[in-house]
N, C-alpha and C. Protein backbone atom coordinates (compact mmCIF):
# COMPACT_ATOMS: atom_id res chain seq x y z
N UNK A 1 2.64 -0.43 18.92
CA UNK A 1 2.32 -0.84 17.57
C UNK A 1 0.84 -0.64 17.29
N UNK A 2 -0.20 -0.82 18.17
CA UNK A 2 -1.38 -0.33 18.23
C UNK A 2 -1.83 0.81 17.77
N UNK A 3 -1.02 1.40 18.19
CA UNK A 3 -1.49 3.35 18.35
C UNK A 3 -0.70 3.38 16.36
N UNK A 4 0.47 2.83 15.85
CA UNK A 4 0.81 3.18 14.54
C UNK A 4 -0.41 2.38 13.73
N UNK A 5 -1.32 1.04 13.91
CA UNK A 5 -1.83 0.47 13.28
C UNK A 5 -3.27 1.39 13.32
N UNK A 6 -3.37 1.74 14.07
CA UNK A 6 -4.82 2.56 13.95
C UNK A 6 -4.76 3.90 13.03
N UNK A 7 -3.31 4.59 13.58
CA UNK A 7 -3.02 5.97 12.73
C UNK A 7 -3.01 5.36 10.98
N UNK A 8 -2.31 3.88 10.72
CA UNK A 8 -2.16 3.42 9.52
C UNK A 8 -3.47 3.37 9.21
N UNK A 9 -4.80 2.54 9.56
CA UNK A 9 -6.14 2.09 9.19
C UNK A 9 -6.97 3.55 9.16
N UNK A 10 -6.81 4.90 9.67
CA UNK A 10 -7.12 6.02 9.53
C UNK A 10 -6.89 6.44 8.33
N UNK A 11 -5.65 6.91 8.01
CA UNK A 11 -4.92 7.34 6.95
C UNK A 11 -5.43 6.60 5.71
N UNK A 12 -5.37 5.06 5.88
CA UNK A 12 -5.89 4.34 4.50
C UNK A 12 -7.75 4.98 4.21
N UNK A 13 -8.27 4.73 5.51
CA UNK A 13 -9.57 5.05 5.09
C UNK A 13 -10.16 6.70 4.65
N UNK A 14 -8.91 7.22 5.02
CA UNK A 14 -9.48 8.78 4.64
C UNK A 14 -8.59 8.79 3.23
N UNK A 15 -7.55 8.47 2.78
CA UNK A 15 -7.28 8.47 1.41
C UNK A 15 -7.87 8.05 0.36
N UNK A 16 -8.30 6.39 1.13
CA UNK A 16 -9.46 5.74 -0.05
C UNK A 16 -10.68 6.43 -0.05
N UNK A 17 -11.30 7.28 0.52
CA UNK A 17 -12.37 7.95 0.45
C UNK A 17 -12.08 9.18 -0.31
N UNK A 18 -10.82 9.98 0.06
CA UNK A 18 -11.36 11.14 -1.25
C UNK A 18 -10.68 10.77 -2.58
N UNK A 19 -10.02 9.38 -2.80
CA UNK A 19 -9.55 8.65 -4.04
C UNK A 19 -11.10 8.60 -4.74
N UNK A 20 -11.74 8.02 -4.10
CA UNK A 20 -12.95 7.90 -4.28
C UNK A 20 -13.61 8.55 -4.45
N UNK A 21 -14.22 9.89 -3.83
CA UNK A 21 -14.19 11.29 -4.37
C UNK A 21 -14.17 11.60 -5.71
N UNK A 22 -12.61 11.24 -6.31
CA UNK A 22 -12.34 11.92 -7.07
C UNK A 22 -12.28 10.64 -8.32
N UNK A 23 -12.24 9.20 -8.34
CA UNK A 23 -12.46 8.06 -9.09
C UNK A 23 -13.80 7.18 -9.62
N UNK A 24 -14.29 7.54 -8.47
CA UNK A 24 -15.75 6.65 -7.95
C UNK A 24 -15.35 5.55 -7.53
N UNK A 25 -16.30 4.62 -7.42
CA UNK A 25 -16.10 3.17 -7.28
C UNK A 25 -15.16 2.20 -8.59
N UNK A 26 -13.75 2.21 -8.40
CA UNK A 26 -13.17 1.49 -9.52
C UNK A 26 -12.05 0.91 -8.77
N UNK A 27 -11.36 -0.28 -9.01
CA UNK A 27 -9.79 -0.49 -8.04
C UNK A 27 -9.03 0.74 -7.96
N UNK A 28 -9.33 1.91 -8.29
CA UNK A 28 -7.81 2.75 -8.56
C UNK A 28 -7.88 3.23 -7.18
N UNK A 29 -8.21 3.30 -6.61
CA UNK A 29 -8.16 4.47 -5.04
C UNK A 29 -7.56 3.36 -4.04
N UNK A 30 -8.30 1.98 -4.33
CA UNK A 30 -7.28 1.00 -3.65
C UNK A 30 -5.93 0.79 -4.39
N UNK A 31 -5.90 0.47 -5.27
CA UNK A 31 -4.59 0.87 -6.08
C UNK A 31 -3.50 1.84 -5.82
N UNK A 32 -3.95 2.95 -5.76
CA UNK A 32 -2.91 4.17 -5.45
C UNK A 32 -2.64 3.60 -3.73
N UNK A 33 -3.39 3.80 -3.11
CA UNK A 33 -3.42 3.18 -1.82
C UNK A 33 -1.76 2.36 -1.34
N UNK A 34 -2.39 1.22 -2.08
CA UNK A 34 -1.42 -0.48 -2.12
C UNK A 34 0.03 0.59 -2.85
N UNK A 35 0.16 1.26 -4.03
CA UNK A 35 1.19 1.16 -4.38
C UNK A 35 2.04 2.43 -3.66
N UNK A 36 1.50 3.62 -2.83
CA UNK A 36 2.03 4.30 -1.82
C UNK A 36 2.63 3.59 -0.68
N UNK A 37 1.82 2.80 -0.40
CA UNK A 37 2.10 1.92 0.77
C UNK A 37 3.69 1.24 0.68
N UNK A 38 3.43 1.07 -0.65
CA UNK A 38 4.57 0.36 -0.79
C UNK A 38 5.70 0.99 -0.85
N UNK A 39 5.35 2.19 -1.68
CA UNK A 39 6.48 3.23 -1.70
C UNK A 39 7.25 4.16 -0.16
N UNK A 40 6.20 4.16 0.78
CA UNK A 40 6.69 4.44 1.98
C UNK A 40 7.07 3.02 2.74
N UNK A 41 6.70 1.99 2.67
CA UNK A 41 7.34 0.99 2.97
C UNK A 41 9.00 0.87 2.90
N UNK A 42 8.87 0.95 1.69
CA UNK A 42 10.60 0.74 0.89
C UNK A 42 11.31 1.94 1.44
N UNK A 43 10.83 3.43 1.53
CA UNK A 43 11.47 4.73 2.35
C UNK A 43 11.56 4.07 3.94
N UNK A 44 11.08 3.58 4.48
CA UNK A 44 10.93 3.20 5.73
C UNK A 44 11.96 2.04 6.19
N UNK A 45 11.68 1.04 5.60
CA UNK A 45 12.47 -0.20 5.97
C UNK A 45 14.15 0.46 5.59
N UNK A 46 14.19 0.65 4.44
CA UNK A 46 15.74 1.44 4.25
C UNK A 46 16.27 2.48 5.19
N UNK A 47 15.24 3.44 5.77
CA UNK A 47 15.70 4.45 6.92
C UNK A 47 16.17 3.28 7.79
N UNK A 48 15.11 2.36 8.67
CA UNK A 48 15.14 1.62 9.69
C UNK A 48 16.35 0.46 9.74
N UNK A 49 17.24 0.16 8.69
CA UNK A 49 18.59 -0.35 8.64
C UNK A 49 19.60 0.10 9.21
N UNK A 50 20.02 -0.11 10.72
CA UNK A 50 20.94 0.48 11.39
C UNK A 50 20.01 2.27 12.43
N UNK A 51 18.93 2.38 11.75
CA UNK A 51 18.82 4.09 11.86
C UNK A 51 17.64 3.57 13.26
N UNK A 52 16.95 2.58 13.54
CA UNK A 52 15.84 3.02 13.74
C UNK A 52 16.26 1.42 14.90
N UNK A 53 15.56 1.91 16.21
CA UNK A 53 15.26 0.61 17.17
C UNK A 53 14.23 0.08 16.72
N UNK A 54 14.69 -1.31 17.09
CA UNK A 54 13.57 -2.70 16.57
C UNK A 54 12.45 -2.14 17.15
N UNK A 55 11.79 -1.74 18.19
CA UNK A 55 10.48 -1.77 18.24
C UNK A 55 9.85 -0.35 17.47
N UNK A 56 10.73 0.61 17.19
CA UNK A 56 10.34 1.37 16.16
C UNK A 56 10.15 1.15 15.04
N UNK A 57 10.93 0.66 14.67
CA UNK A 57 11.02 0.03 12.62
C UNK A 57 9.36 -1.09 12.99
N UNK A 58 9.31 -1.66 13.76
CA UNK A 58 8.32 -2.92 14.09
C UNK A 58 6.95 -1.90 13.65
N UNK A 59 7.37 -1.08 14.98
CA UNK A 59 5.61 -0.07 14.70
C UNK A 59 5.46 0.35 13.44
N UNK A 60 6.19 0.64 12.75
CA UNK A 60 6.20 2.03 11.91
C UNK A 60 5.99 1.05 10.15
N UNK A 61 6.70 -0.39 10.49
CA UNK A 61 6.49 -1.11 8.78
C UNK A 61 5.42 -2.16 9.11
N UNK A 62 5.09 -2.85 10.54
CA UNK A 62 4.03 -3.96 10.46
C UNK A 62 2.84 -2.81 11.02
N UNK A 63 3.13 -1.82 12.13
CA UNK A 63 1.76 -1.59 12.49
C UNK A 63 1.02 -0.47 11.69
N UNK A 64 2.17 0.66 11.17
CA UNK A 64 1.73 1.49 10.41
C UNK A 64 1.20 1.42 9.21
N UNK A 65 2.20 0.60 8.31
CA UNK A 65 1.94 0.05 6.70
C UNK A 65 1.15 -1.12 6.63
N UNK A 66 1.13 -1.96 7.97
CA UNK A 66 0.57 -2.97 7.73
C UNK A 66 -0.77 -2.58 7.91
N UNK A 67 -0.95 -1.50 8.56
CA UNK A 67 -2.91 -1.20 8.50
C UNK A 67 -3.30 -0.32 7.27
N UNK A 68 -1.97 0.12 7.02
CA UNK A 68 -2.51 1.31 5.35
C UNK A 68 -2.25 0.74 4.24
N UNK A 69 -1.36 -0.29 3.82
CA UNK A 69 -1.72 -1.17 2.97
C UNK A 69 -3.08 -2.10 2.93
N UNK A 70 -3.52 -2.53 1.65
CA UNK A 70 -5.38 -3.15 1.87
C UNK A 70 -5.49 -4.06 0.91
N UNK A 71 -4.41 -5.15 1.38
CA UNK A 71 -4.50 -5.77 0.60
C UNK A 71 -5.64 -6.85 0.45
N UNK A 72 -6.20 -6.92 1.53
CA UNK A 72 -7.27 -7.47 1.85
C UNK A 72 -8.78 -6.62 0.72
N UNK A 73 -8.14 -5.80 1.10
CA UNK A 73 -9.55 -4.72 -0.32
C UNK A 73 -9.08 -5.52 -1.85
N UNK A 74 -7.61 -5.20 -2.03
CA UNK A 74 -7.31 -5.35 -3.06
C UNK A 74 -8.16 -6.61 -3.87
N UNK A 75 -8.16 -7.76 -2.83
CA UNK A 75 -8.26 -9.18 -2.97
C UNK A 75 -9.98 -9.24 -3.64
N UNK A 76 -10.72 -8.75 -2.15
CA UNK A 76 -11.98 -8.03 -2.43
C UNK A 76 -12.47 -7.33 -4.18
N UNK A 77 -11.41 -6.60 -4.18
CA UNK A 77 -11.79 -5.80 -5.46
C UNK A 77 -11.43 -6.95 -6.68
N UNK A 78 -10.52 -7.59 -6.58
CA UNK A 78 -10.43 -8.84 -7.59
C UNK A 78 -11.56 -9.48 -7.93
N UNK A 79 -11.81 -10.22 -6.57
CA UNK A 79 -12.96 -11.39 -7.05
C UNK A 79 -14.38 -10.50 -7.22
N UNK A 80 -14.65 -9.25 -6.68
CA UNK A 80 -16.16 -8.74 -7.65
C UNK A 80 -15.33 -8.72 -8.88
N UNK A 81 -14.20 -8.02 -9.45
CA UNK A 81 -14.17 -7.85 -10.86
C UNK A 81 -14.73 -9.10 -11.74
N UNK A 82 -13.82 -10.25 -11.18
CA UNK A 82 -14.16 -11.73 -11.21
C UNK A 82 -15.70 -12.15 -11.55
N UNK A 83 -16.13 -12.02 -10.45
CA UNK A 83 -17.84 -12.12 -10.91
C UNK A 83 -18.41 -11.25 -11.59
N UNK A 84 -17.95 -10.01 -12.00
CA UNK A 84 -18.29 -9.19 -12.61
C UNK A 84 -18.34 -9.76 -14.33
N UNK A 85 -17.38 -10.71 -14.45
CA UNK A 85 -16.67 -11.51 -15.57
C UNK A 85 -16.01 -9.94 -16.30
N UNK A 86 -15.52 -9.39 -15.78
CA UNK A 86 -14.65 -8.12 -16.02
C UNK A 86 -13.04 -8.33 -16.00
N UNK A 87 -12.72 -9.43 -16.84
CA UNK A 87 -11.46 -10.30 -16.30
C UNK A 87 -9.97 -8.95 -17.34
N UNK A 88 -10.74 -8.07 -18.08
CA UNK A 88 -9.34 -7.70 -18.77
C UNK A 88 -9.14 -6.61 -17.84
N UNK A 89 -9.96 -5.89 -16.93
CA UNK A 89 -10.04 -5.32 -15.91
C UNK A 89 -8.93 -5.56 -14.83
N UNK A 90 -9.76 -6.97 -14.17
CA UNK A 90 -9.04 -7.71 -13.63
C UNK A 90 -7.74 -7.71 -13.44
N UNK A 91 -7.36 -7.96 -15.38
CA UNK A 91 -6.10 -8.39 -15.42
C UNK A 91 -4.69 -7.30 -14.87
N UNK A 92 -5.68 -5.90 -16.11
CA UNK A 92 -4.77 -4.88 -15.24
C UNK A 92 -4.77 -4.37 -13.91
N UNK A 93 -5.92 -4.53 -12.93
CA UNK A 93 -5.39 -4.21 -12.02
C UNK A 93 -4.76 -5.41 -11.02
N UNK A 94 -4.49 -6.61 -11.63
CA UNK A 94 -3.57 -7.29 -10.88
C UNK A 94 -1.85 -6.96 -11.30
N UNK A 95 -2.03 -6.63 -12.96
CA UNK A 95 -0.60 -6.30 -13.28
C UNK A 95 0.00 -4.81 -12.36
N UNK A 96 -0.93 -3.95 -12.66
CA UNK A 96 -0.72 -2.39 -11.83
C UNK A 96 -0.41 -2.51 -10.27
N UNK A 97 -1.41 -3.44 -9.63
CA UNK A 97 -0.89 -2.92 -8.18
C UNK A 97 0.57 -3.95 -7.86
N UNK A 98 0.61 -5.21 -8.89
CA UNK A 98 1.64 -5.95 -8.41
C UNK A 98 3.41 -5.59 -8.58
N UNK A 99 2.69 -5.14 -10.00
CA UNK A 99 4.39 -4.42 -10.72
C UNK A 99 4.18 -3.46 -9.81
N UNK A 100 3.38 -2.31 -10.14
CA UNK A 100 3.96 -0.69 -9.72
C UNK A 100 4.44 -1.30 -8.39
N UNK A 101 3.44 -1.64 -7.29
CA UNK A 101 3.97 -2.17 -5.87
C UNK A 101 5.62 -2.43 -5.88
N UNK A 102 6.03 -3.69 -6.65
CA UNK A 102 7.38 -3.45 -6.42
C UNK A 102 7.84 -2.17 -6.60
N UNK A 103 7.83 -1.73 -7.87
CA UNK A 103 8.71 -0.94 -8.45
C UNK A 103 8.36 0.28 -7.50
N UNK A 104 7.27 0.72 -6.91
CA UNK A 104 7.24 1.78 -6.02
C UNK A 104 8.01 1.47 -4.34
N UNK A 105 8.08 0.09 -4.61
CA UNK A 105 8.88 -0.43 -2.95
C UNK A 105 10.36 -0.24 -3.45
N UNK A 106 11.05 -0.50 -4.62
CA UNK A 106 12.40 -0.67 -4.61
C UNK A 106 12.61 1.51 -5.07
N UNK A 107 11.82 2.03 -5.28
CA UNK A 107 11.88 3.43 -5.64
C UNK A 107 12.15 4.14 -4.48
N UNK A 108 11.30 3.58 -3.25
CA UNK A 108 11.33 4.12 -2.16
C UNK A 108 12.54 3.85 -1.15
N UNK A 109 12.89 2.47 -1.40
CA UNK A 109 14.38 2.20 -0.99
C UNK A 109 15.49 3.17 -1.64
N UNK A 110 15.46 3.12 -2.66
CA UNK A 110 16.32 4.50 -3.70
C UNK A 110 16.12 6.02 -2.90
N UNK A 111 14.93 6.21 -2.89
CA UNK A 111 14.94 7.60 -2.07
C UNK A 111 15.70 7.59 -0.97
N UNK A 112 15.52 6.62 -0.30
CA UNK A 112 15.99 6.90 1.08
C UNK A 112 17.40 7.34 1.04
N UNK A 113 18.24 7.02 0.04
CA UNK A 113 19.39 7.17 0.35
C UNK A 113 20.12 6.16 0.17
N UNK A 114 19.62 5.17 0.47
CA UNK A 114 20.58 3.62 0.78
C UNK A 114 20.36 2.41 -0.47
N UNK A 115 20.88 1.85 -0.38
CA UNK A 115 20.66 0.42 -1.17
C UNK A 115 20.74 -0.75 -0.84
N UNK A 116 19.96 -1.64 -0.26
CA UNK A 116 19.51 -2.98 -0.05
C UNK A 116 19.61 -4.19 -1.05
């Protein structure tokens, strides 16, 4: 689970960097981030139903997604908006990463094939 959580904390930090690249400094690069995450989450956990041994599905949705999801940034990026008093900001990117998040987790369950 180690070796998927590091490949996960790689992957997040080289995506959020050329998000960034190409956004600047704004929630969206953590944003896209959180709501991929989610979307391979939902492809993942649905493969791993019947398809995948427990310590595989384990590595691959807590150690992999759990280091490339950021939600910990996300949180981060809230409260500067917060002090920023940038609250309509705020608002959407709490609505964006929370909706899309589902809706990109139950999308990704759909891809897979299966239904949960």
């Amino acid at each position: 689970m180690a070796g998927a959580g590091a490949f996960g904390a790689t992957s997040r930090y080289l995506m959020t960097v050329w998000l960034r690249s190409l956004w600047g400094e704004s929630p969206w690069p953590i944003a896209t981030v959180n709501v991929l995450g989610c979307f391979g989450f939902g492809v993942c956990w649905s493969l791993a139903q019947g398809r995948m041994s427990h310590p595989v599905a384990i590595a691959v949705l807590a150690g992999f997604f759990g280091a490339f999801t950021t939600f910990s940034a996300f949180a981060l990026d809230g409260q500067l908006l917060l002090a920023e008093r940038k609250f309509g900001l705020f608002a959407i990117n709490l609505m964006v990463q929370n909706g899309m998040g589902i809706l990109a987790l139950w999308l990704g369950m759909l891809a897979s094939g299966t239904r949960s």
